[in-house]
Protein backbone atom coordinates (compact mmCIF):
# COMPACT_ATOMS: atom_id res chain seq x y z
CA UNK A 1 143.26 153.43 252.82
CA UNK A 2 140.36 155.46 251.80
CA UNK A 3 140.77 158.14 249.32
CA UNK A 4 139.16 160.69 247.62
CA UNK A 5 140.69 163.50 244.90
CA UNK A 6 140.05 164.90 241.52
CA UNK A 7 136.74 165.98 239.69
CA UNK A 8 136.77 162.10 238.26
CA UNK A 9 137.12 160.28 241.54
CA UNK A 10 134.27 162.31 242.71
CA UNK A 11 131.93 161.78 239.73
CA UNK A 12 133.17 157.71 240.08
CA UNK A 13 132.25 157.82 243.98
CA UNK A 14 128.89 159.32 243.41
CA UNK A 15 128.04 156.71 240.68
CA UNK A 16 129.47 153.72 242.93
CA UNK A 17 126.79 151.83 244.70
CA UNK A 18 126.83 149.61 247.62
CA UNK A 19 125.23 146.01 247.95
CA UNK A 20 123.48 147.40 250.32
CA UNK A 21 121.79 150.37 248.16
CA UNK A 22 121.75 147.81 245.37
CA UNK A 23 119.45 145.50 247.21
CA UNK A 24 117.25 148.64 248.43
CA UNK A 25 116.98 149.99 245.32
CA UNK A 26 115.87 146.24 243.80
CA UNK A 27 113.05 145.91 245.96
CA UNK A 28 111.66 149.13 245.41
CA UNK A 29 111.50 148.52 241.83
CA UNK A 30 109.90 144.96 241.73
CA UNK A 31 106.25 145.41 241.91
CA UNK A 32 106.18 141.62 241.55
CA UNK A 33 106.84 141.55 245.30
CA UNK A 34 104.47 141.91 248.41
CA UNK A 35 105.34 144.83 250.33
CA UNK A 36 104.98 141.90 253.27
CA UNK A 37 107.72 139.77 251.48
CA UNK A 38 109.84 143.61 251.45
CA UNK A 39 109.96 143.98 254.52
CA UNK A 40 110.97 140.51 255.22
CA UNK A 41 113.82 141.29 253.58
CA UNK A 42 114.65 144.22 254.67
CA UNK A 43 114.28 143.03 258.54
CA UNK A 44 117.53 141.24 257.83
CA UNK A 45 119.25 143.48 256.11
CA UNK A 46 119.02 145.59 258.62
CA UNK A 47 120.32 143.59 261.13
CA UNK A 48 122.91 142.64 258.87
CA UNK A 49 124.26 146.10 258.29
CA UNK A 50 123.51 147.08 261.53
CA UNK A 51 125.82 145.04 263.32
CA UNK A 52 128.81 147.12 262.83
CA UNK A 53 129.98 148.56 266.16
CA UNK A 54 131.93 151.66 265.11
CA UNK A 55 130.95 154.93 263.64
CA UNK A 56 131.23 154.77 259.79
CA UNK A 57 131.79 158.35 258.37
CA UNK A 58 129.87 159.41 255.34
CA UNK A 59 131.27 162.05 253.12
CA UNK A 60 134.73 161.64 254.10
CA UNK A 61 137.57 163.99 253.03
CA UNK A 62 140.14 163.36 250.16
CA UNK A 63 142.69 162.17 253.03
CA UNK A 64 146.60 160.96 251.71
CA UNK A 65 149.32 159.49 253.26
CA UNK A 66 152.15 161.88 254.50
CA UNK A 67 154.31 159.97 256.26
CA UNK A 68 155.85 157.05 258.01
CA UNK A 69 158.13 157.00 261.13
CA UNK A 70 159.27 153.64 262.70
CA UNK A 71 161.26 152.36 265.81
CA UNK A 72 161.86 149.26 266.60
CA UNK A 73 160.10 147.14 263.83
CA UNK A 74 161.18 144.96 262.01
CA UNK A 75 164.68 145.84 259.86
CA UNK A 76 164.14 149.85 261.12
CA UNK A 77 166.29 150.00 264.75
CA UNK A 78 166.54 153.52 265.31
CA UNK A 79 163.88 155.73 264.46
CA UNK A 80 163.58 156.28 260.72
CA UNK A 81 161.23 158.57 258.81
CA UNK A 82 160.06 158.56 255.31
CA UNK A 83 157.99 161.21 253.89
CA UNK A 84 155.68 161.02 251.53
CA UNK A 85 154.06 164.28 249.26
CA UNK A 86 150.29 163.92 250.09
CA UNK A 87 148.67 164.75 246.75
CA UNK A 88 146.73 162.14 244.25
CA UNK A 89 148.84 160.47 241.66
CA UNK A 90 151.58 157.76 241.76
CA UNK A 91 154.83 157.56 244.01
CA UNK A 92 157.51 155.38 243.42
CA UNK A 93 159.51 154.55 246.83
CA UNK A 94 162.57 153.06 245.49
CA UNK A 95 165.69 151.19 246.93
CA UNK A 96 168.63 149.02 247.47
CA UNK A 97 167.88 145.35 249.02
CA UNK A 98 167.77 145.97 252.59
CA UNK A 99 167.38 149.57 253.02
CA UNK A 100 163.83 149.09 254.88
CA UNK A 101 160.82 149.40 251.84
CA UNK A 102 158.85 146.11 253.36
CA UNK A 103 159.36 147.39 256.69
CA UNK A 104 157.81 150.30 256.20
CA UNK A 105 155.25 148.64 254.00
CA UNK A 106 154.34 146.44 256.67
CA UNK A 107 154.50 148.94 259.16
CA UNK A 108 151.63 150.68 257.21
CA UNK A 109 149.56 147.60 256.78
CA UNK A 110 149.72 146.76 260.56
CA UNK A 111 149.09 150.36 261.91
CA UNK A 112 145.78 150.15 259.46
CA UNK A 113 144.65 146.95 259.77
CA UNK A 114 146.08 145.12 262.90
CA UNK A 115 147.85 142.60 260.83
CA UNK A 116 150.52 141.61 258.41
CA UNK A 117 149.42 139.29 255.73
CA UNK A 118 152.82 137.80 256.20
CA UNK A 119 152.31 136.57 259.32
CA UNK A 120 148.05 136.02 259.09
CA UNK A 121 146.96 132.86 259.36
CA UNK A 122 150.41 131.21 258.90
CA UNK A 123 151.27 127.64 260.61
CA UNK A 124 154.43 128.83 261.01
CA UNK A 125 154.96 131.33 263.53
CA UNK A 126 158.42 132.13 262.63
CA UNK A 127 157.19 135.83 260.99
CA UNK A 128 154.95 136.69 264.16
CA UNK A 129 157.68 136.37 266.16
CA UNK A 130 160.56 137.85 264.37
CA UNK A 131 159.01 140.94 264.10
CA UNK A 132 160.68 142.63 266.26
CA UNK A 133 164.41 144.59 265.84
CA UNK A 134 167.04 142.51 267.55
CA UNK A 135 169.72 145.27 267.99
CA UNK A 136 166.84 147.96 268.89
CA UNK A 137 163.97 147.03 270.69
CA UNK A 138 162.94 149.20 272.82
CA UNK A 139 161.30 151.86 271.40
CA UNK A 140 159.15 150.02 269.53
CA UNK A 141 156.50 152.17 267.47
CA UNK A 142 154.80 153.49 264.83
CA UNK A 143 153.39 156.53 263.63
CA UNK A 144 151.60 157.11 259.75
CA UNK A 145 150.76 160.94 259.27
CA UNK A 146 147.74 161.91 256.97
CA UNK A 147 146.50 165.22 255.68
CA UNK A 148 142.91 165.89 254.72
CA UNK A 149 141.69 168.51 252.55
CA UNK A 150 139.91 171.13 254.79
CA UNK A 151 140.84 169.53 257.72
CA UNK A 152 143.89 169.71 260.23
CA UNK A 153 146.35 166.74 259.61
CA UNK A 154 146.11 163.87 262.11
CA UNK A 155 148.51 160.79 263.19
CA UNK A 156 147.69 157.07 263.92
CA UNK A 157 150.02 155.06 265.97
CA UNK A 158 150.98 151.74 267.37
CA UNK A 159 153.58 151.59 270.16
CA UNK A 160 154.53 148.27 272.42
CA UNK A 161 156.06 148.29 275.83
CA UNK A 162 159.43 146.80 275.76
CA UNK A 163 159.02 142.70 275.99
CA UNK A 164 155.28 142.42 274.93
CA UNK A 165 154.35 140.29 272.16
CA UNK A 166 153.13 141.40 268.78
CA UNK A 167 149.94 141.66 269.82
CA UNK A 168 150.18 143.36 272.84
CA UNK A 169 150.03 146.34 271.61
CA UNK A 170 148.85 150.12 272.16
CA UNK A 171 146.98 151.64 268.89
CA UNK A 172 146.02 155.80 269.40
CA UNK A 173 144.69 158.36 266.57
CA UNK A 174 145.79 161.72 267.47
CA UNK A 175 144.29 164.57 264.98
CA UNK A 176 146.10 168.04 264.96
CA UNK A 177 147.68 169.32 268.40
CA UNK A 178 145.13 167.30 270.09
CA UNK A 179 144.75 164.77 273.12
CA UNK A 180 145.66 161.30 271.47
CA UNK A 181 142.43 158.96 271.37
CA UNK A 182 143.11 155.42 271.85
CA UNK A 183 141.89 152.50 269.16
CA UNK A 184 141.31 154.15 265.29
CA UNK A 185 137.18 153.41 265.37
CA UNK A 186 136.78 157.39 265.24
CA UNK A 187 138.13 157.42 261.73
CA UNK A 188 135.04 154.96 260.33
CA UNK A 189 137.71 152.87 258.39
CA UNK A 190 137.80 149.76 259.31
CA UNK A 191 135.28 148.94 257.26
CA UNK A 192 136.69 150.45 254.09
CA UNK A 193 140.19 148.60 255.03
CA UNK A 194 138.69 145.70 255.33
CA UNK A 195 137.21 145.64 251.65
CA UNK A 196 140.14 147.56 250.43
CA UNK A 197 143.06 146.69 251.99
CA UNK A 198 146.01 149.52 251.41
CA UNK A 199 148.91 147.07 250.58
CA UNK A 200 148.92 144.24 248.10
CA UNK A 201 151.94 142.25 247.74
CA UNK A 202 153.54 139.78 245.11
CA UNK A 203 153.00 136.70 247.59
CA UNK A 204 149.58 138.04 248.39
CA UNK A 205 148.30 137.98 244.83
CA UNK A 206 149.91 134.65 243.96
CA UNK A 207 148.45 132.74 246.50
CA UNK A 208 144.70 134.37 245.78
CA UNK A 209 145.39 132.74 241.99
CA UNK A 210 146.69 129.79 243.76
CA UNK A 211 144.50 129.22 245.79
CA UNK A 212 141.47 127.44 243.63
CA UNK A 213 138.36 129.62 242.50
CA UNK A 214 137.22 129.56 245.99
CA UNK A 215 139.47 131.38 247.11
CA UNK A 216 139.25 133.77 244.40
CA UNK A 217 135.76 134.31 245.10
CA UNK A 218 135.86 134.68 248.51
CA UNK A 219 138.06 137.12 248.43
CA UNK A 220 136.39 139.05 245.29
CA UNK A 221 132.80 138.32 247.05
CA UNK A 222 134.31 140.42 250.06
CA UNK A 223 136.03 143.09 248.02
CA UNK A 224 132.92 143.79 246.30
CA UNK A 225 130.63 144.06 249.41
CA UNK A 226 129.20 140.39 248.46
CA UNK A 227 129.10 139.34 251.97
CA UNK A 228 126.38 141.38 253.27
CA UNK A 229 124.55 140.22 250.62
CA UNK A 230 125.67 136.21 251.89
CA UNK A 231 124.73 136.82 255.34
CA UNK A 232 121.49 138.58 254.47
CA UNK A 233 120.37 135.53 252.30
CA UNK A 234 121.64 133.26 255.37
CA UNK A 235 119.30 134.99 258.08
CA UNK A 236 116.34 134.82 255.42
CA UNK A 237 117.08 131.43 255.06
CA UNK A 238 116.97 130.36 258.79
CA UNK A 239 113.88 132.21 259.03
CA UNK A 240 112.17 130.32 256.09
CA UNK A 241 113.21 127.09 258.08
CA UNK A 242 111.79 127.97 261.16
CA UNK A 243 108.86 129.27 259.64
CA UNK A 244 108.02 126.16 257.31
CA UNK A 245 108.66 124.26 260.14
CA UNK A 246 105.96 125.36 262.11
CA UNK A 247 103.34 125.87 259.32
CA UNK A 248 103.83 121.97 258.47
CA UNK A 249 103.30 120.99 262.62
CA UNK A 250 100.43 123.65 262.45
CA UNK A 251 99.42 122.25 259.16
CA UNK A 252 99.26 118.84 260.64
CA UNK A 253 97.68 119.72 263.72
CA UNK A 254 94.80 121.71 261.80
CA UNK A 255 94.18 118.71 260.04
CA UNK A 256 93.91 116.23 263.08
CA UNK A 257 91.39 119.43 264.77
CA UNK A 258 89.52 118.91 261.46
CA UNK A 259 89.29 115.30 261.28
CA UNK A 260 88.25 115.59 265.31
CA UNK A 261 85.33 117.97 264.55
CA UNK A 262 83.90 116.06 261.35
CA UNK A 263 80.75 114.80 262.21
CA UNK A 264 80.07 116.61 264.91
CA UNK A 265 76.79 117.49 265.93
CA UNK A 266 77.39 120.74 267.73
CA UNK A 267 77.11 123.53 265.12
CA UNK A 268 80.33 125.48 267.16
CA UNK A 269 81.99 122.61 265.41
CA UNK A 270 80.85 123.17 261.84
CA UNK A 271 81.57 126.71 261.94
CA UNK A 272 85.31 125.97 263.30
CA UNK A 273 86.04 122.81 260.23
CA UNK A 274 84.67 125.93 257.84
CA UNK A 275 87.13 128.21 259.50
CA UNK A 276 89.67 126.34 259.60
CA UNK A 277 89.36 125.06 255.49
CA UNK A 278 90.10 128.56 254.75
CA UNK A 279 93.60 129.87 253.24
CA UNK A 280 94.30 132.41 255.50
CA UNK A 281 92.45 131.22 259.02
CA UNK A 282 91.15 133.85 260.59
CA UNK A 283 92.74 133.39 264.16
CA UNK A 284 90.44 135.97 266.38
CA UNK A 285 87.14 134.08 265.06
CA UNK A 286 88.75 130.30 265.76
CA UNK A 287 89.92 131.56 269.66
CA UNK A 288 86.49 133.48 269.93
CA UNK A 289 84.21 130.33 269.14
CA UNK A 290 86.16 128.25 271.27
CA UNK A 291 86.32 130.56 274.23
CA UNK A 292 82.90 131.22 273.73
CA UNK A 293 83.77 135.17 273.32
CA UNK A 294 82.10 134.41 269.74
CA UNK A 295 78.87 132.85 270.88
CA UNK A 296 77.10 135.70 269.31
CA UNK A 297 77.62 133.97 266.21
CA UNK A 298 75.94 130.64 267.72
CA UNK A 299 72.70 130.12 268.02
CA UNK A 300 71.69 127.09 270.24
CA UNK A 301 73.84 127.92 273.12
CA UNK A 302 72.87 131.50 273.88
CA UNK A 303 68.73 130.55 273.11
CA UNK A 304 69.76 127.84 275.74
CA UNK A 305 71.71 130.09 278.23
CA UNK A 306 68.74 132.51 277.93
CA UNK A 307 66.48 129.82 278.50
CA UNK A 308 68.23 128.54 281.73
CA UNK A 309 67.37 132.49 283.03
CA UNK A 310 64.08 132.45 281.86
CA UNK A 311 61.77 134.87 284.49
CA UNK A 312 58.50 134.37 285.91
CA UNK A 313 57.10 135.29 289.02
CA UNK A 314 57.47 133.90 292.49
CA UNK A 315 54.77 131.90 293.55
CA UNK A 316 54.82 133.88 296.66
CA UNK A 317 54.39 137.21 295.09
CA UNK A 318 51.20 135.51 293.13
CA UNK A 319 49.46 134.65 296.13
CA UNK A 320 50.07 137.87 297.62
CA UNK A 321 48.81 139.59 294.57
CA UNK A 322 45.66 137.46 294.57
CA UNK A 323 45.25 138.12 297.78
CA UNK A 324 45.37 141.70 297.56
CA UNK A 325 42.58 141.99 295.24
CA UNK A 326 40.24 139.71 296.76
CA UNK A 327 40.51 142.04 299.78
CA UNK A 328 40.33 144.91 297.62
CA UNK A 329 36.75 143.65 296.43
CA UNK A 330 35.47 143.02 299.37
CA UNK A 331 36.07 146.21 301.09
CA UNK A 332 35.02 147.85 298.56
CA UNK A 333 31.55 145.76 298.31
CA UNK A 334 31.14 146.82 301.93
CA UNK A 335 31.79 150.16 301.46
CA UNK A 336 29.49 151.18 298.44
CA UNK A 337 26.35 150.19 299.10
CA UNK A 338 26.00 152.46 302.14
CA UNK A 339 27.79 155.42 300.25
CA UNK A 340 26.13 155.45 297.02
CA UNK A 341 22.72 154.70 298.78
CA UNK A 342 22.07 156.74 301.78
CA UNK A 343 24.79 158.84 302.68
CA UNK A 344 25.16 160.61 299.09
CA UNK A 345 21.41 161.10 298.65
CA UNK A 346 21.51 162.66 303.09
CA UNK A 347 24.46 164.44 302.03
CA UNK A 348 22.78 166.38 299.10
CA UNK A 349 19.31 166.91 300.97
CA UNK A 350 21.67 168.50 304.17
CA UNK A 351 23.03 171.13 301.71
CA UNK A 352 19.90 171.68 299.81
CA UNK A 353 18.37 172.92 303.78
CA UNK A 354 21.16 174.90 304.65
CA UNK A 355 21.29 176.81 301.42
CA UNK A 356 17.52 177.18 302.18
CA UNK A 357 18.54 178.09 305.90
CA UNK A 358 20.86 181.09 304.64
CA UNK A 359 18.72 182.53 302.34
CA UNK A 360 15.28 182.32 304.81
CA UNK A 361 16.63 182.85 307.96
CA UNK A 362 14.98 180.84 310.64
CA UNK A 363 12.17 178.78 310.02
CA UNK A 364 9.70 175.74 310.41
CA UNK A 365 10.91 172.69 308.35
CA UNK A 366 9.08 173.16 305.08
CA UNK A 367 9.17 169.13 304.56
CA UNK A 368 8.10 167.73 307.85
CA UNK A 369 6.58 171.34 309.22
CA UNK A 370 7.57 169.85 312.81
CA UNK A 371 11.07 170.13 313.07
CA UNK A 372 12.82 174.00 312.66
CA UNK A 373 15.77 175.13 310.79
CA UNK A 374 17.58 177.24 313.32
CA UNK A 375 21.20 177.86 314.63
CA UNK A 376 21.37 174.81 316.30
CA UNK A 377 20.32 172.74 313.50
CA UNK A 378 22.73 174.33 311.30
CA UNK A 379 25.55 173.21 313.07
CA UNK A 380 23.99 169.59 313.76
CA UNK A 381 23.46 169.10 309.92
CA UNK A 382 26.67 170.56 309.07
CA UNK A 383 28.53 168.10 311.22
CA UNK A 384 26.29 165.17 309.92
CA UNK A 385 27.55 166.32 306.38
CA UNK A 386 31.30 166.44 307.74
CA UNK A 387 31.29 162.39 309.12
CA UNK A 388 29.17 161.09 305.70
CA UNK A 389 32.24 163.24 304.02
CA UNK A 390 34.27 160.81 305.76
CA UNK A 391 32.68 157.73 304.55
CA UNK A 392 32.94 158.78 300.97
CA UNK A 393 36.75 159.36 301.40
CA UNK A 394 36.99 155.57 302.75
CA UNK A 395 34.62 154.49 299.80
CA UNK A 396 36.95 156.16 296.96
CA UNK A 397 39.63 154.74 298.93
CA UNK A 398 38.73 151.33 298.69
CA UNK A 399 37.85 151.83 295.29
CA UNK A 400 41.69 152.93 294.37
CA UNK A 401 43.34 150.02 296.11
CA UNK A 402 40.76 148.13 294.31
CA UNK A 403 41.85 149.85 291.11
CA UNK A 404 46.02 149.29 292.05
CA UNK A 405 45.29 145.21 292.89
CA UNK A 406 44.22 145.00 289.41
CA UNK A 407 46.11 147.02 287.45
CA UNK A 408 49.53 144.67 289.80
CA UNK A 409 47.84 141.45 288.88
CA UNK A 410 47.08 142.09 285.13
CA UNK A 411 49.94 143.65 284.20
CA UNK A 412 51.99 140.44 285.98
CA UNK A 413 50.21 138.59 283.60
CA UNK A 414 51.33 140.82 280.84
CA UNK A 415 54.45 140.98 281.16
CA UNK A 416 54.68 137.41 280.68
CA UNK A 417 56.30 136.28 277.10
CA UNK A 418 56.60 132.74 275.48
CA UNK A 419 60.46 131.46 275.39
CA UNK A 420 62.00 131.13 271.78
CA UNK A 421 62.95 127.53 270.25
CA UNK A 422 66.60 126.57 270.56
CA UNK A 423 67.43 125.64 266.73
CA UNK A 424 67.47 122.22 266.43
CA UNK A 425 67.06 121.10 270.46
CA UNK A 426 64.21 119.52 271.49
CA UNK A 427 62.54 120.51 274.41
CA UNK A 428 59.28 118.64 275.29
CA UNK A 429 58.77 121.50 278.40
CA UNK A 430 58.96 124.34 276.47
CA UNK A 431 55.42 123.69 274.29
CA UNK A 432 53.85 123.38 277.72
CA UNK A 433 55.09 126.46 278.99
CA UNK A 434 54.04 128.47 276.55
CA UNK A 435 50.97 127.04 276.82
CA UNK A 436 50.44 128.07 279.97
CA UNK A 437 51.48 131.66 278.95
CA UNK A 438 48.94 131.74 276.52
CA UNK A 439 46.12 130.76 279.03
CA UNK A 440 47.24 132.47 281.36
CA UNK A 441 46.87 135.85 278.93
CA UNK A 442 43.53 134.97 278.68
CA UNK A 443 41.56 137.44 280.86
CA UNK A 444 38.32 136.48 282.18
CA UNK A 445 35.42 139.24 283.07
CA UNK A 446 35.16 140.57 287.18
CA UNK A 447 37.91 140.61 289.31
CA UNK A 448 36.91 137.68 291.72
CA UNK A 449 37.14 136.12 288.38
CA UNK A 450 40.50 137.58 287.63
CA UNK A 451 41.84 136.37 290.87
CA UNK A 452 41.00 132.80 290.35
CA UNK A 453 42.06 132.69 287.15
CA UNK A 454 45.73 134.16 287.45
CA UNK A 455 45.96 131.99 290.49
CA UNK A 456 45.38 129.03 288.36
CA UNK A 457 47.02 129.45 285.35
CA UNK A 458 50.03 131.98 286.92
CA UNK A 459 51.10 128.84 288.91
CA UNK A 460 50.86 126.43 286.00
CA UNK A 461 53.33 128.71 284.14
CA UNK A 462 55.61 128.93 287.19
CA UNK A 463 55.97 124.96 287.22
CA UNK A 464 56.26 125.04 283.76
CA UNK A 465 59.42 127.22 283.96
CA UNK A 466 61.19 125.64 286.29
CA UNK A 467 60.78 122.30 284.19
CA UNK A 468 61.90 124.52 280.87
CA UNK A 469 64.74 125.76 283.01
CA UNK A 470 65.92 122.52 284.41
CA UNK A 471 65.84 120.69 280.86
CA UNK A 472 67.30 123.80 279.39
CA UNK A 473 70.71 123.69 281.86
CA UNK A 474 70.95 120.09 281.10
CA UNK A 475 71.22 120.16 277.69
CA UNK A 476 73.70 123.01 277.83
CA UNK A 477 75.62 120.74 280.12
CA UNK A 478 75.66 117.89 277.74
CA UNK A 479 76.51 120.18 274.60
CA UNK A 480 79.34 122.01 276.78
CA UNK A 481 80.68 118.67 277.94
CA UNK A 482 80.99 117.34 274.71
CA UNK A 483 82.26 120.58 273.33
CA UNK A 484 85.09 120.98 275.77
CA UNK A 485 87.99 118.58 274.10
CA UNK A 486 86.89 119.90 270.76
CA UNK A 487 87.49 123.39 272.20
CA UNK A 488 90.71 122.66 273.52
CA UNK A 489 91.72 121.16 269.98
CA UNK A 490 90.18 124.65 268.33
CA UNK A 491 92.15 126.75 270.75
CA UNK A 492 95.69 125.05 270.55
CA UNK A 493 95.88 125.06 266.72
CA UNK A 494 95.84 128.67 267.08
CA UNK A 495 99.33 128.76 268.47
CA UNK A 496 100.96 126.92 265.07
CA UNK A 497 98.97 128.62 262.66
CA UNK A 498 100.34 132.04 264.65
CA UNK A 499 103.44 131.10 263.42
C-alpha cells in the first residue's frame, strides 16, 4: 500500500521521479528536437497517461495499516481480528502452522487489489474455489482499518452474500463515522498497488526468477513505471506507420502529377511541376492554381478572360450619336444666319431709339424724319425687341445641343483603349482592332466631318471586337479544356501530401 513517514521518506519521495516527468523533463532539455517533433510526443503521452479512469491523489498522507478483521475466508470461520500499531518501522506477525497468518495475508492482498496471486492466472482452479470457510460461511467479509496522519481513520471492505462466487463480491471504503462508499477509486490507489503491490510472497518471487528474463522484465518494466513509457513508444509508432504510409502514396502520386504536367504548354502547368519539386509543397498555392482562385498569378488566362469582356459601343448608340450631331448642325446653320445678321443688329438699333425716346420725349424720327417716336411706338418696338429676344434664345439653344452632340461623340471615341497582348497567344484580330482604335482617335476638323468619320471608323472597331472577343473565348476554351485533367491531377495530390 502507499506510504509515507519520516523526514527521509519525504526527502526520497520528493527526489523520486516518474517516467512520466522523466520523459517531460527530456524533451525540454534537448534542443536537438523540433518543438513540432515535441509535441508529437507529447500528444501520446498524454493520451497515454490520460487514460486512467479514477481520481489519482497527489500529496497523499503518511497512511498505515491498523488492522485486519475477517469472517468467513479462507482458514478464519468466525470473525477474527488482528491489530496492527500504525506507525513506520517493521512488525513481525508471528505464529504456529495454522493459526491464520496467510489468511490474513491474503485477505489484505484481495481487499487491495481484487486478487490473490495464488489463485491469478492459475490453470488450476482448485485455490479460486476453495477460498471459502467450509464450517463458516456465511458471514463472509473483510474489513482492513488505516489511519492517516491529519486525517480521521477510514475502513475498506469486501463482503459476499452467502453462496456467491469469489468474484461476486461487494468492495466499500468507509472513512471515519461516515456513509460507506462503494468500490475503493476515491482513495487514488490503484494505481500505486498496481506498481507496488503490498504483499510479496516466497512462491511469488520464485516464479519471477523462474520465469526467464522476460518475465523478470516485465514485471521490473511495470514496477518501475516502464510501461507508460512502452505504450507511449507504441502509439508513436502506429502513427509513424500511418503517416509514412501516406507520404509514400502521396509521394507517388506527386510524381505521376509531375510526369503528367511535363511538357505542357499551359504555363498553370509549369508553375504547379515548380510547386510541386519543392520540399515542403505549399498546399494553398497548388489548390489555388488549380481552382483558378490563384489566377492572379497567371497571366494568359486573365489577359484572355479580360479580353472575352472587352467593351465598345453599340452600334446602335453610334448611329444615334451621329445622328444627333448632324441635326445639331443643321439647326444650328438655320438658326444663325438670321440671328447674328438682322435680328442682333434690329435689336441694338430698337434700344438705341428708346433710350433716345426717354431722354427726348416725343419726337419726329431723327433717321427717317417721317416716322415719330411716340407712346405707341414705344410699345411696338419694345415688343419687336421681346420676339427677336426669342430667336436668340432658340439660336444659343441650338448652339448648346450642338455643343453636347460633340462633346457625346468625341468623348465615345475617347474612351476607347487598345486591348493588351495575351503572353504568348496569338491573336491575328487583336492587331486589327487596335488598329481601328487608333484611326478611329484620329479626329478630323468640322463636325459634319466628325460625324462621318466616327461613323466609319467607330463601326470598324465594333466588328473588330466582336472578332477579338470571339477568338479570345475560343482560345480560353481550348486552354481550359486541356487544363481540366491536369487540374484534377493538381487538386487530388493535395489530399496525400495533407497527410
Amino acid at each position: 500500500m502507499p506510504q509515507e513517514g519520516g523526514a527521509g521518506l519525504e526527502a526520497a519521495a520528493g527526489a523520486e521521479q516518474s517516467v512520466h516527468d522523466v520523459i517531460l523533463e527530456l524533451l525540454g532539455n534537448d534542443d536537438a528536437l523540433s518543438d513540432g517533433a515535441k509535441d508529437v510526443v507529447l500528444s501520446a503521452l498524454a493520451e497515454v497517461s490520460g487514460g486512467a479512469g479514477e481520481k489519482t491523489e497527489t500529496g497523499t498522507a503518511a497512511t498505515f495499516l491498523s488492522s485486519i478483521s475477517v469472517s468467513g475466508f479462507r482458514g478464519v470461520g468466525p470473525a477474527a481480528r488482528l491489530d496492527l500499531f500504525p506507525a513506520p518501522g517493521l512488525m513481525v506477525v508471528s505464529g504456529r502452522n495454522g493459526s491464520g497468518k496467510s489468511s490474513f495475508a491474503e485477505a489484505l492482498e484481495l481487499t487491495l487489489t481484487g486478487t490473490s496471486y495464488r489463485w491469478f492466472n492459475k490453470k488450476e482452479s482448485l485455490w479460486s474455489e476453495a477460498w471459502q470457510n467450509l464450517h463458516h460461511p456465511d458471514p463472509c467479509e473483510i474489513e482492513v482499518g488505516f489511519t492517516r496522519e491529519a486525517a480521521e481513520p477510514f475502513t475498506v471492505g469486501v463482503r459476499w452474500d452467502q453462496g456467491e462466487k469469489l468474484e461476486n463480491c461487494t468492495t466499500w471504503t468507509q472513512a471515519g463515522g461516515g456513509k460507506r462508499v462503494n468500490g475503493t477509486d476515491a482513495l487514488g490507489w490503484s494505481r500505486a498497488l498496481e506498481l507496488h503491490r503490498p504483499l510479496l510472497s516466497y512462491e511469488e518471487l520464485g516464479r519471477l526468477f523462474d520465469g526467464g528474463p522476460s518475465a523478470l522484465y516485465d514485471a521490473l518494466a511495470k514496477l518501475l513505471g516502464l510501461d507508460a513509457l512502452a505504450d507511449t513508444e507504441k502509439i508513436l509508432t502506429t502513427r509513424h506507420k500511418a503517416i509514412k504510409t501516406a507520404s509514400d502514396a502521396a509521394d507517388a502520386e506527386r510524381k505521376r502529377v509531375q510526369s503528367a504536367l511535363a511538357g505542357h504548354a499551359d504555363e498553370r502547368a509549369e508553375r504547379a511541376a515548380k510547386l510541386l519539386r519543392k520540399r515542403a509543397v505549399p498546399l494553398d498555392d497548388v489548390r489555388a492554381l488549380a481552382t483558378g482562385a490563384g489566377e492572379a498569378q497567371s497571366d494568359v488566362a486573365p489577359a484572355l478572360r479580360a479580353l472575352t469582356q472587352l467593351e465598345t459601343p453599340a452600334i446602335d448608340t453610334v448611329e444615334d450619336a451621329t445622328r444627333q450631331l448632324r441635326a445639331a448642325v443643321q439647326a444650328a446653320a438655320e438658326t444663325a444666319t438670321t440671328a447674328i445678321d438682322l435680328t442682333s443688329q434690329r435689336v441694338e438699333l430698337l434700344r438705341t431709339a428708346l433710350r433716345f425716346h426717354d431722354q427726348g420725349g416725343d419726337t419726329d424720327c431723327p433717321v427717317c424724319a417721317q416716322g415719330r417716336l411716340d407712346a405707341d411706338w414705344a410699345t411696338a418696338a419694345q415688343e419687336t425687341i421681346a420676339s427677336s429676344e426669342d430667336l436668340l434664345d432658340e439660336y444659343r439653344a441650338t448652339a448648346m445641343q450642338l455643343k453636347t452632340a460633340r462633346s457625346a461623340l468625341t468623348t465615345m471615341i475617347q474612351e476607347l483603349s487598345t486591348a493588351a497582348a495575351a503572353p504568348g497567344v496569338e491573336l491575328p484580330a487583336l492587331a486589327t482592332y487596335n488598329d481601328a482604335v487608333s484611326a478611329a482617335r484620329k479626329f478630323p476638323v468640322g463636325d459634319e466631318a466628325l460625324a462621318a468619320h466616327a461613323e466609319a471608323t467607330l463601326t470598324e472597331v465594333i466588328v473588330a471586337a466582336e472578332s477579338l472577343r470571339s477568338h479570345a473565348a475560343d482560345e480560353l476554351a481550348r486552354r481550359e479544356s486541356a487544363w481540366a485533367p491536369l487540374a484534377v491531377l493538381t487538386t487530388d495530390v493535395r489530399y496525400g501530401v495533407a497527410w
